[in-house]
Protein backbone atom coordinates (compact mmCIF):
# COMPACT_ATOMS: atom_id res chain seq x y z
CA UNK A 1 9.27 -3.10 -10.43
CA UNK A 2 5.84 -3.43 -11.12
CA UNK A 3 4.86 -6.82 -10.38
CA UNK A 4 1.38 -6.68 -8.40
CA UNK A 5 -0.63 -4.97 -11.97
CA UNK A 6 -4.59 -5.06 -12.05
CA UNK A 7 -6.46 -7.66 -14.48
CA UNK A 8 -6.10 -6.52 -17.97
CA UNK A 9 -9.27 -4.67 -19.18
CA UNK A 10 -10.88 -6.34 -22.07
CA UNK A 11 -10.59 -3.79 -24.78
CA UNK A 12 -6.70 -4.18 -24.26
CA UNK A 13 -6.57 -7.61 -25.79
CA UNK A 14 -9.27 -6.00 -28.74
CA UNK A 15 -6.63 -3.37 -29.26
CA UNK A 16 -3.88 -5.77 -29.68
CA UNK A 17 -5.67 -8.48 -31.46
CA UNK A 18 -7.33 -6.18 -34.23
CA UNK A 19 -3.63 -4.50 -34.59
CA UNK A 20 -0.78 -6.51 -33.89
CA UNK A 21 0.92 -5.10 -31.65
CA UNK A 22 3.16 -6.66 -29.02
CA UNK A 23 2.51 -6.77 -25.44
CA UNK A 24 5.57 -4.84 -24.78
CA UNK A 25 4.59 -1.95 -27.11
CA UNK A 26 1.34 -2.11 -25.87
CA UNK A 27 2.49 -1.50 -22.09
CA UNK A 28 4.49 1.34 -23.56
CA UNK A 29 1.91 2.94 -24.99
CA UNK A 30 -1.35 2.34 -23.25
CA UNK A 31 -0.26 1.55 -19.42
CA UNK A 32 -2.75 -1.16 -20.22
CA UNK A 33 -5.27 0.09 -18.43
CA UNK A 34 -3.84 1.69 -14.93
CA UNK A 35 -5.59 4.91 -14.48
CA UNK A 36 -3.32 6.44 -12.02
CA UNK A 37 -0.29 5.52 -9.98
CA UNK A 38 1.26 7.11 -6.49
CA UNK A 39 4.54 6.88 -5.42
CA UNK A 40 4.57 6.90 -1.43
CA UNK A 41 6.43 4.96 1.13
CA UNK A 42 5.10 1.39 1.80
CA UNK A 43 3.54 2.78 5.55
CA UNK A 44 1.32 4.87 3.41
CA UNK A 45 0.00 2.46 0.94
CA UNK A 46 -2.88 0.81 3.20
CA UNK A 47 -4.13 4.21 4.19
CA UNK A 48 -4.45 5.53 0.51
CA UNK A 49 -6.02 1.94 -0.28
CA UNK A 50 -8.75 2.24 2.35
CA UNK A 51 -9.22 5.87 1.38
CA UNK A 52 -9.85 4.85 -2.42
CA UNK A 53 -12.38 2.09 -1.40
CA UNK A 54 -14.54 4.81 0.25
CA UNK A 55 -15.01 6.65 -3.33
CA UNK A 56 -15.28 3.27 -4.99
CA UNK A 57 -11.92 3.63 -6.71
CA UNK A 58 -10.29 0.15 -6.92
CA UNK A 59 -6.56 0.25 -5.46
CA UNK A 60 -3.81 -2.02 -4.80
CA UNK A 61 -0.19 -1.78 -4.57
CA UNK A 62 1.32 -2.69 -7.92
CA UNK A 63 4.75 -2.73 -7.20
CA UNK A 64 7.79 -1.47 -5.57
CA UNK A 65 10.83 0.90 -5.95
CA UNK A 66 14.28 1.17 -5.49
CA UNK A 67 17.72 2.43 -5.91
CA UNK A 68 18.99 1.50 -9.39
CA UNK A 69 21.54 2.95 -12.05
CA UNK A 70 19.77 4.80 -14.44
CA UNK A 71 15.75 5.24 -15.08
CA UNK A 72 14.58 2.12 -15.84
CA UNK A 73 10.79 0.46 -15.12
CA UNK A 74 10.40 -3.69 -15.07
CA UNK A 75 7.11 -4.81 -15.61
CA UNK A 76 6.42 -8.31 -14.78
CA UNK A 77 2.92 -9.20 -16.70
CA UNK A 78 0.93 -12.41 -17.58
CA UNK A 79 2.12 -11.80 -21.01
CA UNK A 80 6.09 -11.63 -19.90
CA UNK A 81 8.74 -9.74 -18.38
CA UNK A 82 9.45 -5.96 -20.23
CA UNK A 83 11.97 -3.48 -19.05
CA UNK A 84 11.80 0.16 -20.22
């Protein structure tokens, strides 16, 4: 579940106003604007954070795993609720 995302970089909303395109296609297609993402066990997260701060690389957790049945992301988002 990612529930925690960053604040939507600008030329997101330029790319969907100027095409169309729904929010859920758009966080299909263009992660919306999360560079990377690490899976690691929640006791690691705070280290990795403080790590990313040294090289100026903004961090923050973004959400959280766990067992399901089948592959499946949920994406809880300003602009609504999108499973994939």
């Amino acid at each position: 579940m990612k529930d925690n995302l960053f604040t939507l970089p600008p030329l997101f909303r330029l790319i969907r106003q100027e095409s169309g395109t729904g929010w859920e296609e758009m966080y299909r297609v263009f992660n919306m604007g999360h560079r990377m993402e690490i899976y690691v066990p929640a006791g690691f997260a705070d280290n990795i954070i403080q790590v990313s701060k040294q090289f100026d690389v903004e961090a923050q957790i973004i959400g959280f795993c766990k067992k399901a049945k089948g592959r499946r992301v949920f994406i809880e988002s300003e602009f609504g609720s999108f499973t994939y």
